[in-house]
Protein backbone atom coordinates (compact mmCIF):
# COMPACT_ATOMS: atom_id res chain seq x y z
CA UNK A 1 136.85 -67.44 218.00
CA UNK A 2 135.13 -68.74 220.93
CA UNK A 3 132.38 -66.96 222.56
CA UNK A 4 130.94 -67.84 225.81
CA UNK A 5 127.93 -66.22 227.75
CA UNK A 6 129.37 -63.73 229.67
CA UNK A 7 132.19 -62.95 227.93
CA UNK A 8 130.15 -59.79 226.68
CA UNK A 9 128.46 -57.25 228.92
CA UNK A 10 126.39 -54.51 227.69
CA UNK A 11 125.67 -51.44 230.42
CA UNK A 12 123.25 -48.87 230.08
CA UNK A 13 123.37 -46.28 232.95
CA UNK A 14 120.57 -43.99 232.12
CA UNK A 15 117.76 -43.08 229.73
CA UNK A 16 115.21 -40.87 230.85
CA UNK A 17 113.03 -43.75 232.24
CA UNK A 18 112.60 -45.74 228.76
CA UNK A 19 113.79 -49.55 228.41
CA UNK A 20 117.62 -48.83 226.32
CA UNK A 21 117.32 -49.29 222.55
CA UNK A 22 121.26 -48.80 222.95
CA UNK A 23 121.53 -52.05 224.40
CA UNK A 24 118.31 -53.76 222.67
CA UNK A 25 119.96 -52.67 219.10
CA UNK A 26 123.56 -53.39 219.32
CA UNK A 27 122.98 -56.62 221.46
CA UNK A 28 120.72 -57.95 218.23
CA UNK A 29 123.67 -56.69 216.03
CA UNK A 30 125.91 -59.02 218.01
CA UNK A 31 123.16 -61.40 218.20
CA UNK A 32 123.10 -61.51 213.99
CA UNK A 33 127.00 -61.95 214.11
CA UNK A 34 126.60 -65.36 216.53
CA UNK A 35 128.40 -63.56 219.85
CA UNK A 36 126.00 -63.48 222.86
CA UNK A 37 125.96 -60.66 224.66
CA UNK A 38 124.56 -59.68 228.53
CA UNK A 39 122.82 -56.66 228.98
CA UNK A 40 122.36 -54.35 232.32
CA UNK A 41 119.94 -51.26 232.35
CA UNK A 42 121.74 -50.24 235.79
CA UNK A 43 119.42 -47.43 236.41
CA UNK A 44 116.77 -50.48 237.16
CA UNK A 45 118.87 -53.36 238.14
CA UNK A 46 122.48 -53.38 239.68
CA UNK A 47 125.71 -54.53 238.53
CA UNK A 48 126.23 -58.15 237.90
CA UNK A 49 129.63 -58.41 239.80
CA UNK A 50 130.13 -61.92 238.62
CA UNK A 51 129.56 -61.56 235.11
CA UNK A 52 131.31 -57.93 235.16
CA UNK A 53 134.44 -59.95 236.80
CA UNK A 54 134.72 -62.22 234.10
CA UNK A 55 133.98 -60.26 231.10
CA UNK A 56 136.08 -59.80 228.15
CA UNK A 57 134.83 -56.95 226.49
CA UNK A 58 132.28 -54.26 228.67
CA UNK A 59 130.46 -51.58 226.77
CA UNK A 60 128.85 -48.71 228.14
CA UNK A 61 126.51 -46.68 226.79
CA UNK A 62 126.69 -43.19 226.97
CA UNK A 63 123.71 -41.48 225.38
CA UNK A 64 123.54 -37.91 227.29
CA UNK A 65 125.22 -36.00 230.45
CA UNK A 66 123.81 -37.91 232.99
CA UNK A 67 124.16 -41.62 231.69
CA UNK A 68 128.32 -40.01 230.89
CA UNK A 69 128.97 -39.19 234.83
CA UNK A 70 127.41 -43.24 235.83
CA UNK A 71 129.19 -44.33 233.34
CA UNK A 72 132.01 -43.40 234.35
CA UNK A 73 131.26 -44.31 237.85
CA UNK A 74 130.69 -48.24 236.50
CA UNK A 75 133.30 -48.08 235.00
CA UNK A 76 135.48 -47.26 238.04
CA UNK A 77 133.43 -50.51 239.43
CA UNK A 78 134.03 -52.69 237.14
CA UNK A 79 137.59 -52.05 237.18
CA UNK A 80 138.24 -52.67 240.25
CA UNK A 81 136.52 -56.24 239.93
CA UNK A 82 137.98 -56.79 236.83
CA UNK A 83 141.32 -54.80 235.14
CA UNK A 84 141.94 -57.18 232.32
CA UNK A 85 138.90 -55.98 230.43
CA UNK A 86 138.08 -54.05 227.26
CA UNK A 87 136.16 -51.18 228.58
CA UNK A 88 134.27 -49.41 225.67
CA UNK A 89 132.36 -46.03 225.63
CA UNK A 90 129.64 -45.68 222.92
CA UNK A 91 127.23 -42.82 222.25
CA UNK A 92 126.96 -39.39 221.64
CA UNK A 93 128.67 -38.44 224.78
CA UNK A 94 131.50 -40.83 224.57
CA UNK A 95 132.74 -38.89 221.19
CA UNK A 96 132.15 -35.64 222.96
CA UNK A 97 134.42 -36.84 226.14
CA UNK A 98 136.67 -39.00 224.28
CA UNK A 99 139.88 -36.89 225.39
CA UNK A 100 138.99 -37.60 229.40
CA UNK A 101 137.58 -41.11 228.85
CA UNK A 102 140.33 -41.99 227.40
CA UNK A 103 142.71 -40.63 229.33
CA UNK A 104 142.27 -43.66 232.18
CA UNK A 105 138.75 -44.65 231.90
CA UNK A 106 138.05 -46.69 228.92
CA UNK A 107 140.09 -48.61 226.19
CA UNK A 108 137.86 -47.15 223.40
CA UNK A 109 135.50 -44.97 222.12
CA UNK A 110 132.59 -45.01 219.45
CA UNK A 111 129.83 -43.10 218.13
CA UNK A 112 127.51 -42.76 215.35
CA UNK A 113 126.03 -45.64 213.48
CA UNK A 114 128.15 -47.50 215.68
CA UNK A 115 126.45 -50.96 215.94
CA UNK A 116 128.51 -52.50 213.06
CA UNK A 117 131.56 -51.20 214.19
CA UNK A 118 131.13 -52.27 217.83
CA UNK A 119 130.76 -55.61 216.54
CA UNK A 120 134.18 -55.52 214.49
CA UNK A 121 135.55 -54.32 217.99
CA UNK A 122 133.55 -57.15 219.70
CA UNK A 123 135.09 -59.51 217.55
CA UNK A 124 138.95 -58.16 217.45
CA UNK A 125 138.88 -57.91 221.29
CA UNK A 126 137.66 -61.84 221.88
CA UNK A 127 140.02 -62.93 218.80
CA UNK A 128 143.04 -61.31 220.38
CA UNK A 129 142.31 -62.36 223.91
CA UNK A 130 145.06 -63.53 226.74
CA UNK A 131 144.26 -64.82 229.37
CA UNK A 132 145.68 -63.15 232.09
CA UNK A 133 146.80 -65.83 234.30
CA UNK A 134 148.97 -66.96 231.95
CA UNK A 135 149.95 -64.16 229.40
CA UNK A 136 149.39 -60.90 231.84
CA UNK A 137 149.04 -57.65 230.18
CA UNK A 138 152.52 -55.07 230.54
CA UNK A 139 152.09 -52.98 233.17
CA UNK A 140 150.27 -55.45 235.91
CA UNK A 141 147.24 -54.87 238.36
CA UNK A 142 145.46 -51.54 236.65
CA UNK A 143 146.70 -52.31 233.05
CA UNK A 144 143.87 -51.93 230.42
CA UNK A 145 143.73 -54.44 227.77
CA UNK A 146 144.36 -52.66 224.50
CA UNK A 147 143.62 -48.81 224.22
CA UNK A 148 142.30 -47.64 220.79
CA UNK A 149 141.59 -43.76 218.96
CA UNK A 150 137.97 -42.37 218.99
CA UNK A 151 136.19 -44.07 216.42
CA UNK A 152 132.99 -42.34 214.57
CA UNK A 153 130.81 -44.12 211.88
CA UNK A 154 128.45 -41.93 209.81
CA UNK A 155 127.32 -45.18 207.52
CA UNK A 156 123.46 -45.37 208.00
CA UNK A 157 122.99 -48.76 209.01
CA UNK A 158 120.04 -51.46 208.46
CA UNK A 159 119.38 -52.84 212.04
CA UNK A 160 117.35 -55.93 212.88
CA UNK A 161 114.91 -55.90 215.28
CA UNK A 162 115.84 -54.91 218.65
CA UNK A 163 116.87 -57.37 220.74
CA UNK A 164 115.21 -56.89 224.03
CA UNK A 165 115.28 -60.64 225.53
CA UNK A 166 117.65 -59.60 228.41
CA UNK A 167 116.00 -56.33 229.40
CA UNK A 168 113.73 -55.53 232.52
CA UNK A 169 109.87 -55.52 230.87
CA UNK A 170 108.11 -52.67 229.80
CA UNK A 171 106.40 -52.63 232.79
CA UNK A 172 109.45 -51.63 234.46
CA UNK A 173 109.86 -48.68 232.96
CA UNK A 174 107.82 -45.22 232.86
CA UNK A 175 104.55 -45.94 231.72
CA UNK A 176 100.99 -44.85 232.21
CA UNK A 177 98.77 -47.28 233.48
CA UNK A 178 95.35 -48.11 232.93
CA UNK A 179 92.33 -48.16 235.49
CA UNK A 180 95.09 -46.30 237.30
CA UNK A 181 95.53 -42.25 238.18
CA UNK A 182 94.55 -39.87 235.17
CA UNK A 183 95.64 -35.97 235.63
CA UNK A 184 93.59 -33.23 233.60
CA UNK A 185 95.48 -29.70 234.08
CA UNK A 186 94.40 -26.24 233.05
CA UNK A 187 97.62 -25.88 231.79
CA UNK A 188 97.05 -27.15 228.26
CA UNK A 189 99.77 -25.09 226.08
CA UNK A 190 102.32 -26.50 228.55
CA UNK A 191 101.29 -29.61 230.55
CA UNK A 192 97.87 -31.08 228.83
CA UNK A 193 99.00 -31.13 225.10
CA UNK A 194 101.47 -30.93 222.59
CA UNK A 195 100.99 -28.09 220.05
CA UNK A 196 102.21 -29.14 216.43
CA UNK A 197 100.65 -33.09 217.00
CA UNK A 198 97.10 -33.75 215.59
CA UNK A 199 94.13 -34.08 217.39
CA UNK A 200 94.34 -38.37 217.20
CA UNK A 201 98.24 -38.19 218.36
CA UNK A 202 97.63 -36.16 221.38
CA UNK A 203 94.65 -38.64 222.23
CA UNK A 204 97.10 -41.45 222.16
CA UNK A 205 99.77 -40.13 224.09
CA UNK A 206 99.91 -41.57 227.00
CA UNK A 207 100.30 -45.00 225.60
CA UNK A 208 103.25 -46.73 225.80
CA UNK A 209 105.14 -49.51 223.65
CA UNK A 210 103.32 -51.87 225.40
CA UNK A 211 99.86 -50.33 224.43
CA UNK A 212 97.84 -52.70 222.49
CA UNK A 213 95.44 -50.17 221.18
CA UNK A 214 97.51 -47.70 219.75
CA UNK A 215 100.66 -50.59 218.94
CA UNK A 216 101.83 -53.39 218.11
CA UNK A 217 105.41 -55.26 217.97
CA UNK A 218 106.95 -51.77 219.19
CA UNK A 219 105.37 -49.75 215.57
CA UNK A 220 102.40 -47.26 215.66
CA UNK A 221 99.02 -48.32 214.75
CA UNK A 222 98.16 -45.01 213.23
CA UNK A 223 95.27 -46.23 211.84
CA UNK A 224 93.62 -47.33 215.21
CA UNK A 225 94.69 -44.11 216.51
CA UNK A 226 92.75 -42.53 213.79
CA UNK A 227 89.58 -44.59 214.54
CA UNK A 228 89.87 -44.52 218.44
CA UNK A 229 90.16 -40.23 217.63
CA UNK A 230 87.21 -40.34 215.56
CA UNK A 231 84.92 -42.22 218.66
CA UNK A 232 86.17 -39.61 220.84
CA UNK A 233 85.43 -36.67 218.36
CA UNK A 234 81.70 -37.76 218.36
CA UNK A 235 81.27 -38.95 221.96
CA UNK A 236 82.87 -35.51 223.55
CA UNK A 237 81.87 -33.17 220.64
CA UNK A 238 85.51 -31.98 219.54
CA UNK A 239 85.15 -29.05 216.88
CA UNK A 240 86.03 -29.36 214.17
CA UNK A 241 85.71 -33.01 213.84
CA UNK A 242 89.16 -33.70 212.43
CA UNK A 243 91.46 -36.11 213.69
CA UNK A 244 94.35 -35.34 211.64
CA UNK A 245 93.98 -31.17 213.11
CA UNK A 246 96.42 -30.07 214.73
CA UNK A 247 95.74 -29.26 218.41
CA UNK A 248 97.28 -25.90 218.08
CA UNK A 249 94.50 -24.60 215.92
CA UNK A 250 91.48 -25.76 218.31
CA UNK A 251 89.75 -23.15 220.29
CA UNK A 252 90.47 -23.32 224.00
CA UNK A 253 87.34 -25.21 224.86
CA UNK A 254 87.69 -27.97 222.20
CA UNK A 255 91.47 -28.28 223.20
CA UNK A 256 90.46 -29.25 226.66
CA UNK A 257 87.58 -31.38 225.73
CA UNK A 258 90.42 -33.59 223.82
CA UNK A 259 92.61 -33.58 227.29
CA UNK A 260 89.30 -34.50 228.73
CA UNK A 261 88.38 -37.12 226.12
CA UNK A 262 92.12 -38.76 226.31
CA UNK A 263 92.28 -38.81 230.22
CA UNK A 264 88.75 -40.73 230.89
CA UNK A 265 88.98 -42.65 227.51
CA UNK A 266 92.09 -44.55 228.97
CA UNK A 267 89.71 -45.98 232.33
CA UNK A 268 91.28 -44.20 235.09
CA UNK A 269 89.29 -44.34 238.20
CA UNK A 270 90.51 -41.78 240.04
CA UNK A 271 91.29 -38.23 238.38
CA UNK A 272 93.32 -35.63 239.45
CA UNK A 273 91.89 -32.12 238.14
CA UNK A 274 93.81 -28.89 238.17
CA UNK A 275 92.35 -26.03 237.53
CA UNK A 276 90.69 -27.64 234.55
CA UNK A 277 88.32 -25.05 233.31
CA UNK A 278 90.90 -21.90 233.26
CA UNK A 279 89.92 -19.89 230.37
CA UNK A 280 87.22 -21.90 229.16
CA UNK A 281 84.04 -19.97 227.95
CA UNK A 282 80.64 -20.72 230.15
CA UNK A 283 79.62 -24.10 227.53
CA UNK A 284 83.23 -25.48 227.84
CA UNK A 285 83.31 -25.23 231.94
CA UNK A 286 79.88 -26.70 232.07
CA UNK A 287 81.29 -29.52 229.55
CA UNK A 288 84.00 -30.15 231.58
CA UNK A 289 81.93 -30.12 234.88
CA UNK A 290 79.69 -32.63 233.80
CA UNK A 291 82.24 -35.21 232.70
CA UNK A 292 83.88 -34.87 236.32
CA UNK A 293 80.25 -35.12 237.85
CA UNK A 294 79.72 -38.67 235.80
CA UNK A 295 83.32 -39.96 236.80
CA UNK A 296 82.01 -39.48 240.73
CA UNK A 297 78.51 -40.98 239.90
CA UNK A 298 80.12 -44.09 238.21
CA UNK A 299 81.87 -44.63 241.24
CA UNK A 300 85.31 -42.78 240.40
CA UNK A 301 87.24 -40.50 242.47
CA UNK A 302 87.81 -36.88 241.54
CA UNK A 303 90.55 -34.46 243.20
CA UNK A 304 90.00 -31.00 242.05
CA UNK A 305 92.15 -28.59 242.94
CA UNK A 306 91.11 -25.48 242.03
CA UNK A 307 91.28 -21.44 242.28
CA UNK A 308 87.82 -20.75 241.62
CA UNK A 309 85.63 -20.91 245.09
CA UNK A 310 82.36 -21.47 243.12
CA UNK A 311 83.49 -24.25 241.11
CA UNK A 312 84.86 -26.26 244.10
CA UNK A 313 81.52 -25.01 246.23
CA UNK A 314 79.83 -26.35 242.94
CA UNK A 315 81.52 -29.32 242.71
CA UNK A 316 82.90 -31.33 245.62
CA UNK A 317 81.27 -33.19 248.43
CA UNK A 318 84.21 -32.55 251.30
CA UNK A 319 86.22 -29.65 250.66
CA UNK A 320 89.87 -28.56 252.15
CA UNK A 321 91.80 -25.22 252.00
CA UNK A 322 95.27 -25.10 251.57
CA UNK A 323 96.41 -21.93 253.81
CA UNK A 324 99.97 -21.36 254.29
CA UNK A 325 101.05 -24.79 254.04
CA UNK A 326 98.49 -25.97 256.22
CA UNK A 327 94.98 -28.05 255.51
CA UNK A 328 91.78 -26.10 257.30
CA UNK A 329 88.79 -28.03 256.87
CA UNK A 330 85.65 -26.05 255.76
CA UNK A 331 82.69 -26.44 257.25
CA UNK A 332 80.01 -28.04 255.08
CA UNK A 333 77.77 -25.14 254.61
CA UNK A 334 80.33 -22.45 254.17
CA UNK A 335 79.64 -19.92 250.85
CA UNK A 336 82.47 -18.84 248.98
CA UNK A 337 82.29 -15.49 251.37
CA UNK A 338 83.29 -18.15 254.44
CA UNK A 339 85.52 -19.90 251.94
CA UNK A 340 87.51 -17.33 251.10
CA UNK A 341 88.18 -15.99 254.79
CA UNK A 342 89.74 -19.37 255.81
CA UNK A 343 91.84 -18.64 252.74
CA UNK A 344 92.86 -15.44 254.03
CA UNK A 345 93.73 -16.80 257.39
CA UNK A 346 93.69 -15.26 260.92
CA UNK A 347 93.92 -11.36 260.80
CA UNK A 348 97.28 -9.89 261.66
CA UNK A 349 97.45 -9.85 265.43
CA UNK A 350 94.61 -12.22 265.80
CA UNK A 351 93.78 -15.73 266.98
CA UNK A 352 92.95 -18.52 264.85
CA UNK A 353 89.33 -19.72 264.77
């Protein structure tokens, strides 16, 4: 069997933002079996019409809703460019749609522990291969190459290492960044942390893959974690001092102090802070005041946007109201009394100041 680069294109449509393990893992698969294969995230780079027009076998991964309906839409592409190909539909959502995809869309389906079997298919497609200049597939301009049943595996499989050679980098991808924006909300039960993670798993999680502190070659450090939780325990005064707690069971003023810790431990510059003393007792908002008042003096930024006057009187050096959709600008000296008449807005009837 001869394989040539090209002859095997990988497509991944979409997946929530994150670099495609379901290209990384089956392309090492084929990798380990000697057959190259090319692989497309399209949701960050577009269709390679060249390669796609020469292709032998095309799979397309089809992990959830969304990555089904452009999948199905590449699909349409790459037939047009190219209707000798083996189109194959892998993933959850491929076995779930296998009637319709099958039904003029693709040649095949599979799901499950797949990765084996998509190599068997790999292989059978490029063994049994015509060229279609000179043996043209029944049925002319349209025909598919070879149309299969669903096929499901269910064997747990022992994959390699992803493969991630021919993917966009990390950097590519959603990611937080450091020395970049950091966002501290009020809203801890829903936005700030996740209930049911410890204390040192919600202080690490905003790092991504490529985040040497926290991992390294793609696996969690946990232990680092564990120490980097334990600095931040004693520097912010997190009670009890436990990294392994889980968040759920801190009172509302240690929770925040670990969204707190996590947010200016990563070396943001500029914070964005929402409401972030809501429901904190007197000692917590005071915490939390102070540790916005030492980002400004070391030079950071702070944007607080806030429903309590006094803390923003308290607080900020230039201060805007948001009224109707609008920005007022409030006079330097203005109490909360002032404050909260721009607020209000112009009575009914009445002119605006």
């Amino acid at each position: 069997m001869s394989v040539a680069p090209g002859d095997v294109l990988l497509l991944a449509c979409y997946e929530l933002g994150h670099q495609p393990l379901s290209l990384a893992w089956p392309a090492a698969v084929l990798q380990r079996a000697g057959i190259p294969a090319t692989v497309v995230d399209l949701a960050v780079d577009p269709l390679p019409r060249e390669i796609a027009a020469s292709a032998r076998f095309i799979g397309i991964s089809v992990p959830m809703h969304t990555a089904l309906r452009l999948g199905v839409r590449a699909a349409a592409e790459v037939r047009a460019l190219n209707s000798q190909a083996h189109i194959c539909f892998y993933g959850l959502y491929a076995w779930l749609n296998a009637d319709y995809l099958l039904a003029g869309v693709a040649d095949s389906v599979l799901a499950g522990e797949l990765e084996d079997v998509l190599v068997e298919r790999v292989a059978e497609v490029l063994a049994n291969w015509q060229d279609p200049l000179s043996n043209p597939i029944p049925g002319g301009e349209g025909a598919t190459y070879d149309q299969r049943p669903p096929t499901r595996s269910l064997v747990r499989l022992a994959l390699p290492t992803p493969n991630r050679a021919g993917l966009p980098p990390l950097s590519r991808y959603a990611h937080y960044v450091e020395d970049g924006v950091a966002h501290l909300s009020g809203e801890r039960e829903r936005g700030g942390l996740v209930p049911g993670m410890s204390v040192a798993e919600n202080l690490a999680l905003k790092g991504s893959y490529d985040d040497a502190r926290f991992f390294g070659r793609g696996l969690w450090r946990r232990r680092a974690a564990q120490e980097a939780a334990a600095d931040a325990i004693a520097r912010y005064g997190i009670e009890p001092p436990d990294p392994a707690r889980d968040v759920a069971t801190l009172s509302g003023g240690n929770a925040q102090k670990v969204a707190v810790a996590r947010e200016l431990g990563s070396g943001a510059r500029v914070l964005v802070a929402v409401n972030p003393t809501r429901g904190l007792d007197v000692g917590s908002t005071r915490f939390v005041h102070e540790r916005l008042l030492e980002l400004r003096a070391a030079g950071g930024a702070v944007l607080l946007i806030s429903t309590e006057l006094d803390e923003v009187l308290a607080l900020a050096d230039r201060v805007v109201a948001l009224v109707r959709g609008v920005f007022v600008a409030v006079p330097p000296d203005a109490d909360a009394a002032a404050l909260g008449a721009i607020l209000l807005g112009p009575a009914a009837g009445g002119a605006a100041a």
